[in-house]
Protein backbone atom coordinates (compact mmCIF):
# COMPACT_ATOMS: atom_id res chain seq x y z
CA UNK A 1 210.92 219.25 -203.38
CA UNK A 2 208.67 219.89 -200.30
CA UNK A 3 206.45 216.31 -199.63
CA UNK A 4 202.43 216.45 -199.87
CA UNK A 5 200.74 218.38 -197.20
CA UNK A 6 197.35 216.18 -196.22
CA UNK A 7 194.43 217.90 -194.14
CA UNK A 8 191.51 215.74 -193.35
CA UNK A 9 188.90 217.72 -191.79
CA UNK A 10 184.72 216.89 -191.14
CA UNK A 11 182.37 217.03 -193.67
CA UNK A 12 178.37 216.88 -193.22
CA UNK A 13 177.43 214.82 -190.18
CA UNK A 14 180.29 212.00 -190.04
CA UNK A 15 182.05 212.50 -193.69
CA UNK A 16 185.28 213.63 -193.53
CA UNK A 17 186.77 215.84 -196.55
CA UNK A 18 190.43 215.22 -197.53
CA UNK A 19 192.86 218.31 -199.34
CA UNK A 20 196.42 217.19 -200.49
CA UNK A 21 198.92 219.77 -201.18
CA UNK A 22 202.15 219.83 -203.29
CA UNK A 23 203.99 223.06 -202.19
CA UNK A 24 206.34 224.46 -204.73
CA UNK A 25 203.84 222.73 -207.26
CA UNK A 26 200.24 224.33 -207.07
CA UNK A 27 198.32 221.58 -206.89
CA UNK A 28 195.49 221.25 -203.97
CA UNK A 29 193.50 217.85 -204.81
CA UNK A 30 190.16 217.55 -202.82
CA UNK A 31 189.37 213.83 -202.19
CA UNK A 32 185.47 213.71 -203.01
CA UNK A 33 183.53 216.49 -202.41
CA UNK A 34 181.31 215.85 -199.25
CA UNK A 35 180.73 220.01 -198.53
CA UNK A 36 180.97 223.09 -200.04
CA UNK A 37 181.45 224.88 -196.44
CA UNK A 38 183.76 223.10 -194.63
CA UNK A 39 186.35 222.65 -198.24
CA UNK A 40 186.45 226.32 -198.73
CA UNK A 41 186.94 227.08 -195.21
CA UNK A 42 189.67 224.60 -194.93
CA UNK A 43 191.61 225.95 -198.17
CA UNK A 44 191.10 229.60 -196.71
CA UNK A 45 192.77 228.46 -193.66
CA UNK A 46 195.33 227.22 -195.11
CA UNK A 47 195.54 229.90 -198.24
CA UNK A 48 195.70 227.18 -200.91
CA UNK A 49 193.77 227.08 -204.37
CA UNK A 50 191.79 224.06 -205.52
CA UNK A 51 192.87 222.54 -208.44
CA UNK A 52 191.24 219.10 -208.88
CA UNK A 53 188.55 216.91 -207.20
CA UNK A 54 189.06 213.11 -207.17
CA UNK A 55 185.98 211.58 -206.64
CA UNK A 56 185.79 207.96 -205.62
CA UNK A 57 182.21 207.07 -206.05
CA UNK A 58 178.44 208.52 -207.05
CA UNK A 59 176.86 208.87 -203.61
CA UNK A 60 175.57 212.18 -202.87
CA UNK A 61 177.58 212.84 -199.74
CA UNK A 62 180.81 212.34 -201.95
CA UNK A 63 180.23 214.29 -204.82
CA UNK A 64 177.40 217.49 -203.16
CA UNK A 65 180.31 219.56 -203.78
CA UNK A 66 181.26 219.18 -207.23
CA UNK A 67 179.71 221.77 -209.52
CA UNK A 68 180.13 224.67 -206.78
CA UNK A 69 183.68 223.92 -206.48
CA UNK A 70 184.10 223.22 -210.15
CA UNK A 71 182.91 226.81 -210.87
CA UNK A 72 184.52 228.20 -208.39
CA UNK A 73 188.26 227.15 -208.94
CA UNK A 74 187.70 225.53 -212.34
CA UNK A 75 189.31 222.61 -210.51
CA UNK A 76 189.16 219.75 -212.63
CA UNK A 77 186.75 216.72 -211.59
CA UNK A 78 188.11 213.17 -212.36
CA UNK A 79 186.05 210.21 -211.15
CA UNK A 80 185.61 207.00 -212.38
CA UNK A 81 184.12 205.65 -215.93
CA UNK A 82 181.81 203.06 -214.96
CA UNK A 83 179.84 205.84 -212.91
CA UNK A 84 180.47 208.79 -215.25
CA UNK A 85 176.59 209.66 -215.89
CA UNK A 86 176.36 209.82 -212.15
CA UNK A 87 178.94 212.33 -211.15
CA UNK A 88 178.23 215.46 -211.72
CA UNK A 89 180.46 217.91 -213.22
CA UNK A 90 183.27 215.45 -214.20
CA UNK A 91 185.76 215.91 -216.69
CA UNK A 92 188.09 213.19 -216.94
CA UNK A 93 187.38 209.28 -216.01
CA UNK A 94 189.57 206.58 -214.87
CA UNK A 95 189.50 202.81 -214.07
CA UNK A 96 191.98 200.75 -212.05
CA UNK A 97 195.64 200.69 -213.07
CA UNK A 98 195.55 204.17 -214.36
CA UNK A 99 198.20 206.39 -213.29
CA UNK A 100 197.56 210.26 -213.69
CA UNK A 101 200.06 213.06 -213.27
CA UNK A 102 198.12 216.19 -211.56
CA UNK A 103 200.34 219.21 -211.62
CA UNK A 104 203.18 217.06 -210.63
CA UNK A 105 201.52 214.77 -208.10
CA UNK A 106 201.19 210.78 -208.89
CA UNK A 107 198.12 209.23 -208.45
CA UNK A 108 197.68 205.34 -208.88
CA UNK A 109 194.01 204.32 -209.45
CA UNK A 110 192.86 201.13 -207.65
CA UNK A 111 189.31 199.47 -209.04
CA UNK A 112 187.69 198.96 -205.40
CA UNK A 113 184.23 197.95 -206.65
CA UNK A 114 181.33 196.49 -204.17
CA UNK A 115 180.11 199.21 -201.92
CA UNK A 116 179.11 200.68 -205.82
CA UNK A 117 179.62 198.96 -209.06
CA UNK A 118 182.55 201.14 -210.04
CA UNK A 119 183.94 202.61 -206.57
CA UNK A 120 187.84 203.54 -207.17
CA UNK A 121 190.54 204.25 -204.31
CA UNK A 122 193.84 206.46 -204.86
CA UNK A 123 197.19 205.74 -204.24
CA UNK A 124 199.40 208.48 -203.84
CA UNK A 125 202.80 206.93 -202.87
CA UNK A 126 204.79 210.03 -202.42
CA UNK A 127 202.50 210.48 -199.41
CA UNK A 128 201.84 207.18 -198.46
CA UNK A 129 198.48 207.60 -198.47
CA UNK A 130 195.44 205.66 -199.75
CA UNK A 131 192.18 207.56 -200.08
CA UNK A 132 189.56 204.26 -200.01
CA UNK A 133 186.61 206.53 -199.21
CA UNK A 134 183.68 203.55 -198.63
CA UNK A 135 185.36 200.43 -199.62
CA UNK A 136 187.74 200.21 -196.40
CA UNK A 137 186.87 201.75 -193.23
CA UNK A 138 188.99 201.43 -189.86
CA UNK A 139 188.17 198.03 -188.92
CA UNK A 140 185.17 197.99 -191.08
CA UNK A 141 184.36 198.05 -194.96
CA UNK A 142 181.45 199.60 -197.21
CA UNK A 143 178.12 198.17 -197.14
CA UNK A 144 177.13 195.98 -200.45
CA UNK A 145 174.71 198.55 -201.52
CA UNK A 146 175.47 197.71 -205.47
CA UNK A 147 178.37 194.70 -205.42
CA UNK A 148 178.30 191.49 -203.84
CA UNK A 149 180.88 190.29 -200.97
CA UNK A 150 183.39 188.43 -203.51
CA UNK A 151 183.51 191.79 -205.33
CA UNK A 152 184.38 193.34 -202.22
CA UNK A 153 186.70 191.14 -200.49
CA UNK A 154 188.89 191.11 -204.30
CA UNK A 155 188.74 194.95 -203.72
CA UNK A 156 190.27 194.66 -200.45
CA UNK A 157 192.65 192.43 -201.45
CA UNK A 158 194.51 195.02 -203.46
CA UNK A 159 194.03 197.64 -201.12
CA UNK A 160 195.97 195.35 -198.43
CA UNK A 161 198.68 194.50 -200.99
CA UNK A 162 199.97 198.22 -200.39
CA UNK A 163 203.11 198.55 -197.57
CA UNK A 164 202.09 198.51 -194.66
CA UNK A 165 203.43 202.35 -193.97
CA UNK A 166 200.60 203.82 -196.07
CA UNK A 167 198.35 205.89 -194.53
CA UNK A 168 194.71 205.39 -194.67
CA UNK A 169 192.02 207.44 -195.19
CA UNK A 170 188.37 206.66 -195.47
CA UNK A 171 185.25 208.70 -196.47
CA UNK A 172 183.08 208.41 -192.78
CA UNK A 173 184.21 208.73 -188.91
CA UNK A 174 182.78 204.95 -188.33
CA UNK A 175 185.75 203.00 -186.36
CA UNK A 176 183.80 203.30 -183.27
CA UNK A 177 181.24 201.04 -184.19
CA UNK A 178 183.44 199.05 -186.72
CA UNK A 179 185.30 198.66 -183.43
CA UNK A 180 182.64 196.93 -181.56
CA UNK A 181 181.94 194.77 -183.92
CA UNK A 182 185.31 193.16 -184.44
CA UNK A 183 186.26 192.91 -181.02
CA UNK A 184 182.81 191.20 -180.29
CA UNK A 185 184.19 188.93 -183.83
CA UNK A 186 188.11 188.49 -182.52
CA UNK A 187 188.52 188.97 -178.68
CA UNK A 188 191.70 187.37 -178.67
CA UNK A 189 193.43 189.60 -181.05
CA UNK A 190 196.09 191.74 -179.04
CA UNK A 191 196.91 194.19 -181.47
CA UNK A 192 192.51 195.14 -181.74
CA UNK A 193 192.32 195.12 -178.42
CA UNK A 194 194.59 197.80 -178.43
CA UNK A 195 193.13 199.35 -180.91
CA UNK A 196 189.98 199.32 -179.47
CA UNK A 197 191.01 201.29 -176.50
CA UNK A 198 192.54 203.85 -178.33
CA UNK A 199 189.64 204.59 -180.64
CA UNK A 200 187.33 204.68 -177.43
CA UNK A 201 189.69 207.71 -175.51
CA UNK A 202 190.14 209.29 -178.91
CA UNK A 203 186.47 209.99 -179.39
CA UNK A 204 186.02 210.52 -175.72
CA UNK A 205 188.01 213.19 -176.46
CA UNK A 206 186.05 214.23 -179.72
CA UNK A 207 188.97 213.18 -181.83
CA UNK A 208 189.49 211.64 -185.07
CA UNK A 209 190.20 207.77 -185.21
CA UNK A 210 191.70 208.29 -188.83
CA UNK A 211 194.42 208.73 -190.62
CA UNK A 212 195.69 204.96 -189.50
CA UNK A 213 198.43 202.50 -190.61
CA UNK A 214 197.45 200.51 -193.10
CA UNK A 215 199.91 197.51 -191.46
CA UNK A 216 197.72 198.48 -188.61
CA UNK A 217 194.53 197.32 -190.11
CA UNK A 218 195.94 194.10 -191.48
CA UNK A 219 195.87 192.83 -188.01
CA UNK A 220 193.04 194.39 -186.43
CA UNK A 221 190.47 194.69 -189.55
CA UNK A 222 188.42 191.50 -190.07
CA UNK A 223 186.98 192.40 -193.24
CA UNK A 224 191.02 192.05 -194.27
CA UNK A 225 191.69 188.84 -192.30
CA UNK A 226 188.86 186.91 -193.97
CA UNK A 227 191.47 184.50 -195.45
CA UNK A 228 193.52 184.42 -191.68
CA UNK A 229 193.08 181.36 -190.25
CA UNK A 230 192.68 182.31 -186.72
CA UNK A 231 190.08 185.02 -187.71
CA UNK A 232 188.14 181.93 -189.66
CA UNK A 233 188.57 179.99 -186.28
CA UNK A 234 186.92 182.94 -184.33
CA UNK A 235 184.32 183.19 -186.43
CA UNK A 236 183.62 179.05 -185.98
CA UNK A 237 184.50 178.87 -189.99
CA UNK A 238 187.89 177.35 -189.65
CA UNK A 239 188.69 176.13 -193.88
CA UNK A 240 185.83 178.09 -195.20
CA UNK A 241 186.10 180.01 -198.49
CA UNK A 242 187.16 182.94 -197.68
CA UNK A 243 184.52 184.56 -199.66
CA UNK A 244 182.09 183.04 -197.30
CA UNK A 245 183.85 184.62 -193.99
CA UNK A 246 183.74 187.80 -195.97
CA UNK A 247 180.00 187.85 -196.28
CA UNK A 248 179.51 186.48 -192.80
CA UNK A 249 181.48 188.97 -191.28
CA UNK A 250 179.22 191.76 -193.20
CA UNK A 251 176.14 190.15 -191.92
CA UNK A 252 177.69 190.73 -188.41
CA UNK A 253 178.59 193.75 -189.27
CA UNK A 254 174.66 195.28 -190.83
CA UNK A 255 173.35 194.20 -187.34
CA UNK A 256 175.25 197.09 -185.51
């Protein structure tokens, strides 16, 4: 059996829209729904037909899509429960721990709440791939808009508890700034600094900074070293609840 084809393309201004593909199977799963355009242009290009719409959370540039594509394709629109009256066009909800087979594809449903009060991520592990959309950006992480940081940093938590070989994908082309950020937080760390460069020739070059390893982001994302004692020690918080680093690094993090 052929493994998942993944295109990540851009969506709106700095979304970026996500299609997996199982050939041999049928299924095309669109990760949110950002933009009608860009989606239909991307499964003409590649000749595949939608089947399903994961949607991670009820923002407007995630789910814009929905009902267009919905009608279109009659894909099927799954999203989670605790935001079900604010996705439109959804058919099927989920929480964390869920497991759902679409047209032969396995999709593991993580509860990532904080940047929304019911924000979910997918794991898809015969890809490798996590789709975290706004709770885990490159060397960055969603903005409390609805949660609190101990919500969050739990979230995290079991996003980093995946191996470290998974791909990540996010919802928004942000690493750039994330990227400033940490290294102004941790500019020690080898392994950011290194990091750093790379995400500053790749959008030189008007590239993406994602996909990334998520083993990657364990040592170069603060918002995952929060409980890392020599990321507490950069921040002058050496012993502190790790909670508390969390939410300081944020507050860093809103002044960029």
């Amino acid at each position: 059996m052929a493994s998942l084809q993944i295109r990540q393309f851009t969506c709106r201004s700095d979304n970026f829209g996500v299609l997996v593909h199982a050939p041999e199977r049928g299924t095309t799963i669109a990760i949110d729904a950002p933009e009608e355009g860009p989606i239909l242009a991307e499964l003409d290009d590649a000749g595949w037909t939608l089947t399903h719409i994961l949607t991670t959370h009820h923002h407007g540039d995630h789910v814009a899509a929905n009902e267009a594509l919905k009608a279109r394709f009659r894909a099927e629109v799954i999203g989670p429960e605790k935001e079900r009256a604010k996705i439109p066009g959804i058919d099927r909800t989920v929480t964390g721990g869920d497991v759902l087979d679409l047209g032969g594809v396995r999709v593991e449903v993580i509860d990532t709440p904080g940047h929304t009060l019911g924000e979910v991520s997918y794991y898809l592990p015969e890809g490798r791939a996590l789709f975290a959309a706004d709770a885990l950006f490159s060397l960055g992480c969603g903005r409390l808009f609805e949660g609190d940081a101990a919500m969050l940093w739990e979230s995290l938590k079991r996003l980093r508890a995946l191996p470290d070989d998974t791909m990540l994908y996010c919802g928004h082309e942000y690493t750039a700034t994330n990227a400033r950020c940490a290294i102004a937080i941790d500019p020690h760390n080898l392994a950011l600094q290194e990091r750093v460069k790379e995400v500053e020739t790749l959008r030189v070059e008007h590239k993406a900074t994602l996909p990334v390893l998520l083993g990657r982001e364990k040592k170069t994302n603060p918002f995952l070293r929060a409980d890392d004692p020599e990321l507490m020690a950069a921040m002058g918080m050496a012993g502190a609840d790790p909670v508390a680093v969390f939410a300081a690094i944020r507050k860093k993090r809103d002044a960029y």
